[in-house]
Protein backbone atom coordinates (compact mmCIF):
# COMPACT_ATOMS: atom_id res chain seq x y z
CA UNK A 1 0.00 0.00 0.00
CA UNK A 2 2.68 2.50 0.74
CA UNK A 3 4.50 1.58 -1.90
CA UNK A 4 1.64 2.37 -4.12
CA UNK A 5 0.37 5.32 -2.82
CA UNK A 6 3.57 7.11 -1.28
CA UNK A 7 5.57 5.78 -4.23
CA UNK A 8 8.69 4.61 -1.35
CA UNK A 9 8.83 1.75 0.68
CA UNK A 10 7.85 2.13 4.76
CA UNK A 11 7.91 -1.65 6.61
CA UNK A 12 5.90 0.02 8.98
CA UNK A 13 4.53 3.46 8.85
CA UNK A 14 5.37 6.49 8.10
CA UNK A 15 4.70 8.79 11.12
CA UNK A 16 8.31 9.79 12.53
CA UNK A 17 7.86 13.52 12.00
CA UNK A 18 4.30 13.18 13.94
CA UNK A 19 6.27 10.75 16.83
CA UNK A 20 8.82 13.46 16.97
CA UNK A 21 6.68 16.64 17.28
CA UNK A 22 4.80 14.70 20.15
CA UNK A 23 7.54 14.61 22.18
CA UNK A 24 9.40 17.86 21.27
CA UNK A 25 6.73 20.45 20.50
CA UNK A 26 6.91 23.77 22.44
CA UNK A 27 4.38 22.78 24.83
CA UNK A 28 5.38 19.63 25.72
CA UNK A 29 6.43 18.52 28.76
CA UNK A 30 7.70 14.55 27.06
CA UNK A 31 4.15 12.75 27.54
CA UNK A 32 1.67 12.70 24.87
CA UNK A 33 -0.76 13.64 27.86
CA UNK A 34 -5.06 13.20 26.72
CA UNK A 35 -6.16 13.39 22.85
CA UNK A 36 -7.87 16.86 23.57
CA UNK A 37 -4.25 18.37 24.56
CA UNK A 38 -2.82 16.64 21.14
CA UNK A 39 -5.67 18.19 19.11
CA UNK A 40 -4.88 21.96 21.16
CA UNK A 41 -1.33 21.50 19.91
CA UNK A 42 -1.47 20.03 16.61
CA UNK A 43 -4.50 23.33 16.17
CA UNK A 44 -2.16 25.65 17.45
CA UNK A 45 1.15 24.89 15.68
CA UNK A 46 0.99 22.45 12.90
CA UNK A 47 -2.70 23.19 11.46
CA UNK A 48 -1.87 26.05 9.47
CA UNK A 49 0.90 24.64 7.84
CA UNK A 50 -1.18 21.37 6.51
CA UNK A 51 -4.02 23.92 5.52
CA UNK A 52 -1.68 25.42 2.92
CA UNK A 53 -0.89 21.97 1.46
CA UNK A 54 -1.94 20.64 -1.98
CA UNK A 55 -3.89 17.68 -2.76
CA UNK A 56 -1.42 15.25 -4.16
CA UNK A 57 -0.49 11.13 -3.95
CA UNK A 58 2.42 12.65 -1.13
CA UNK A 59 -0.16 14.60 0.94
CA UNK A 60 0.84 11.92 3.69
CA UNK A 61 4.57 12.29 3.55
CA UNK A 62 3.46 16.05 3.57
CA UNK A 63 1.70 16.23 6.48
CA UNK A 64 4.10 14.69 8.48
CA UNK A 65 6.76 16.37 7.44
CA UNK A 66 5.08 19.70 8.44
CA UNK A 67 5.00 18.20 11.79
CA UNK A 68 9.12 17.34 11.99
CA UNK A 69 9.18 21.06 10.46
CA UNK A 70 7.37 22.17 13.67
CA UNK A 71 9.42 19.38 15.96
CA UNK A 72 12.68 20.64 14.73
CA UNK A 73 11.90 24.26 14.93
CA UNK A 74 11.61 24.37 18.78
CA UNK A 75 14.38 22.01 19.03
CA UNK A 76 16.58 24.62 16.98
CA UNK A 77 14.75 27.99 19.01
CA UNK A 78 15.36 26.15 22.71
CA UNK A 79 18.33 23.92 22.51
CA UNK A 80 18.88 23.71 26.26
CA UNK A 81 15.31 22.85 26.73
CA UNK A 82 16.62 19.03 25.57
CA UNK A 83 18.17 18.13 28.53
CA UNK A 84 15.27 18.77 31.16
CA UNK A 85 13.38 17.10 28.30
CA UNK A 86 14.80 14.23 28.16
CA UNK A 87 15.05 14.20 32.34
CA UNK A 88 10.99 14.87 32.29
CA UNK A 89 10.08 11.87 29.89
CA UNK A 90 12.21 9.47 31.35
CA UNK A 91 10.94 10.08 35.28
CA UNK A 92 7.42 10.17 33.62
CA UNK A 93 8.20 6.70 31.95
CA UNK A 94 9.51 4.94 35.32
CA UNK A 95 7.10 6.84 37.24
CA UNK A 96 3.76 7.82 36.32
CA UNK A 97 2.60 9.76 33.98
CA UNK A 98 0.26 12.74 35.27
CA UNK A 99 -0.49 14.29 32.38
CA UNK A 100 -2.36 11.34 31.41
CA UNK A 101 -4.29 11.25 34.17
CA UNK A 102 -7.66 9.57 32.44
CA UNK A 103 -5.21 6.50 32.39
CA UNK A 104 -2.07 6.38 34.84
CA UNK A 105 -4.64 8.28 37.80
CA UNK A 106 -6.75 5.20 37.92
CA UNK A 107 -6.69 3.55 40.98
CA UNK A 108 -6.64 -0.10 38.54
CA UNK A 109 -3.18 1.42 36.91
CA UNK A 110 -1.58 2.60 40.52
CA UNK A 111 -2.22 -0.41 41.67
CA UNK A 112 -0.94 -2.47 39.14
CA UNK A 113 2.25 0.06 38.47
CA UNK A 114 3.60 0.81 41.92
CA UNK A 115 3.87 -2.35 44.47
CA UNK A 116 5.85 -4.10 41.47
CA UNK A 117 7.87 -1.14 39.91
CA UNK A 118 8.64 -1.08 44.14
CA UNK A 119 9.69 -4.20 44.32
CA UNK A 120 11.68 -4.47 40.67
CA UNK A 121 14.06 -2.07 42.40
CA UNK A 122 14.73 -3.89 45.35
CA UNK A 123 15.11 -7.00 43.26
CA UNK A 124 17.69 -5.23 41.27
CA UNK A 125 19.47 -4.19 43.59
CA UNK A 126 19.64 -7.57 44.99
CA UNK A 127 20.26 -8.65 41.25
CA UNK A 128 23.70 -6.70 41.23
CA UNK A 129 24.39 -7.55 45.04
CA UNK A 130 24.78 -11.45 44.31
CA UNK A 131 26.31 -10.92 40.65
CA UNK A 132 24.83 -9.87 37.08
CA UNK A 133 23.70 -12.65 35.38
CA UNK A 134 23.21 -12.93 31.32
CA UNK A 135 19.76 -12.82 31.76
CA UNK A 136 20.32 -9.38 34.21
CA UNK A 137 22.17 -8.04 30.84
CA UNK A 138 19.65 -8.58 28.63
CA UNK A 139 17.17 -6.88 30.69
CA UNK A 140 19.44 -3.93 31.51
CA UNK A 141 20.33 -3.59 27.58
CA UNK A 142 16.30 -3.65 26.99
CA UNK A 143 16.08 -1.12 29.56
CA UNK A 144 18.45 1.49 28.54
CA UNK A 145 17.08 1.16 24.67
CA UNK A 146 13.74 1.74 25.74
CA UNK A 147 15.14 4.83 27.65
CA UNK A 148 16.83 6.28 24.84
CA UNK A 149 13.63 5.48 22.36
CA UNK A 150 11.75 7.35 24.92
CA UNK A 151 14.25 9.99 25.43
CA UNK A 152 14.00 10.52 21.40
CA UNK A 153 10.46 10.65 21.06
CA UNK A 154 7.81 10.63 23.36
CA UNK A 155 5.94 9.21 26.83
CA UNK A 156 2.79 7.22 26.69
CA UNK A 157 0.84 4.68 29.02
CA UNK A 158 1.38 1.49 26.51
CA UNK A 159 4.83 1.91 25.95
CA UNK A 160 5.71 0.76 29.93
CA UNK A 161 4.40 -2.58 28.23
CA UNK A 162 7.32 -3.44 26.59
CA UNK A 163 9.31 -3.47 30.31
CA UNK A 164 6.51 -4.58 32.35
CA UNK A 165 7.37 -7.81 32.31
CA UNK A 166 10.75 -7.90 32.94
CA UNK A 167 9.73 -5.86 36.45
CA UNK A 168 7.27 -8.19 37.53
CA UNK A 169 10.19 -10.80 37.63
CA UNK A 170 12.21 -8.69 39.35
CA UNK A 171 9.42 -8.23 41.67
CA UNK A 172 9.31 -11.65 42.05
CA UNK A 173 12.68 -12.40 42.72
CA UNK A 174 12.55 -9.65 45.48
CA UNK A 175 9.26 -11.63 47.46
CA UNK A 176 11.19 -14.79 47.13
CA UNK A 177 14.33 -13.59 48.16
CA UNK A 178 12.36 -11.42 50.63
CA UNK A 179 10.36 -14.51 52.18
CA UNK A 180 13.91 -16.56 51.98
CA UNK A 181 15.40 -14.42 54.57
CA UNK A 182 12.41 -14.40 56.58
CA UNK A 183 12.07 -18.04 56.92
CA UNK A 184 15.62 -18.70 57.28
CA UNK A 185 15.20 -16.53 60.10
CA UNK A 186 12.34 -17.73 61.62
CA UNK A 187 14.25 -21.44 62.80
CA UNK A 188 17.30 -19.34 64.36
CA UNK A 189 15.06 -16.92 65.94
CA UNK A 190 13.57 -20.49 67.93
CA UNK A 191 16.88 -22.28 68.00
CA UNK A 192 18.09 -18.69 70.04
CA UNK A 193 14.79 -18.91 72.33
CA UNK A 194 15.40 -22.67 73.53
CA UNK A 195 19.05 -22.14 74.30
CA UNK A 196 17.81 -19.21 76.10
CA UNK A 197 15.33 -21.00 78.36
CA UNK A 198 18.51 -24.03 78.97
CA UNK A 199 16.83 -26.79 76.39
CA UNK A 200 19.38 -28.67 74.79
């Protein structure tokens, strides 16, 4: 289809300039925040450019073009905007996302986001205590290229999905190691109370 109508081949689609004006527009703060924030934006700073566009078999390419035009404008006006930028989308990615709050607010979502992304640290950190395994390298390595995706374009809900799994291991691994120590505990804790009392 895209070869037929946009005359160049796209695997997949061909939205990077709209990705990139999502997560670098002048208003942004690095989420994609609610569709009726999207639509102020794309009103505001992209509409009159696509009005002034002619019908034609590229009027896709066009279009989102005019928003990379728009993306890379405020990237070239505020250059030092990119670092707290990137800082903003990637707490709002291992966080939650408040601007989004139809979605990450939900009591369903903060329930189901912040015991385990509690627990992924400590199991982690518990991870590099005993030694990094191959498996801890491929998560890490999945972890930092999700970052940097992020970083480059933009925060939404559905893209914690692709690490989601991965933390609910780690979440695991910190119970078990959790309920390890507490029940290797529990038979020295008695063993100390016998002696105590002068059982042999």
């Amino acid at each position: 289809r895209n070869e037929v109508v946009l005359h160049n081949f796209i695997p997949v689609a061909n939205s990077m300039g709209y990705s990139l004006w999502k997560g670098f527009n002048s208003e942004t703060m690095g989420s994609t925040g609610d569709e009726a924030t999207i639509a102020r934006w794309e009103a505001e700073q992209v509409d009159p450019i696509i009005s002034k566009l002619k019908p034609s078999p590229y009027l896709e390419n066009d279009i989102d073009e005019a928003f990379q035009q728009v993306a890379m404008k405020a990237i070239a006006e505020n250059p030092l905007r990119l670092l707290p930028l990137s800082l903003s989308k990637l707490v709002l990615y291992w966080t939650i996302d408040w601007y989004d709050p139809s979605i990450t607010l939900r009591p369903a979502y903060l329930l189901s986001v912040i015991p385990v992304s509690l627990l992924a640290v400590w199991g982690i950190f518990l991870a590099l205590r005993r030694g990094v395994t191959t498996f801890d390298k491929i998560a890490f390595g999945l972890f930092l290229a999700q970052s940097l995706a992020i970083v480059v374009y933009s925060v939404q809900a559905r893209y914690r999905m692709n690490v989601e799994p991965l933390l609910a291991i780690y979440a695991g691994k910190a119970i078990a190691a959790t309920l390890g120590m507490l029940l290797r505990r529990a038979p020295q804790k008695r063993s100390d109370s016998n002696e105590s009392a002068g059982y042999n």
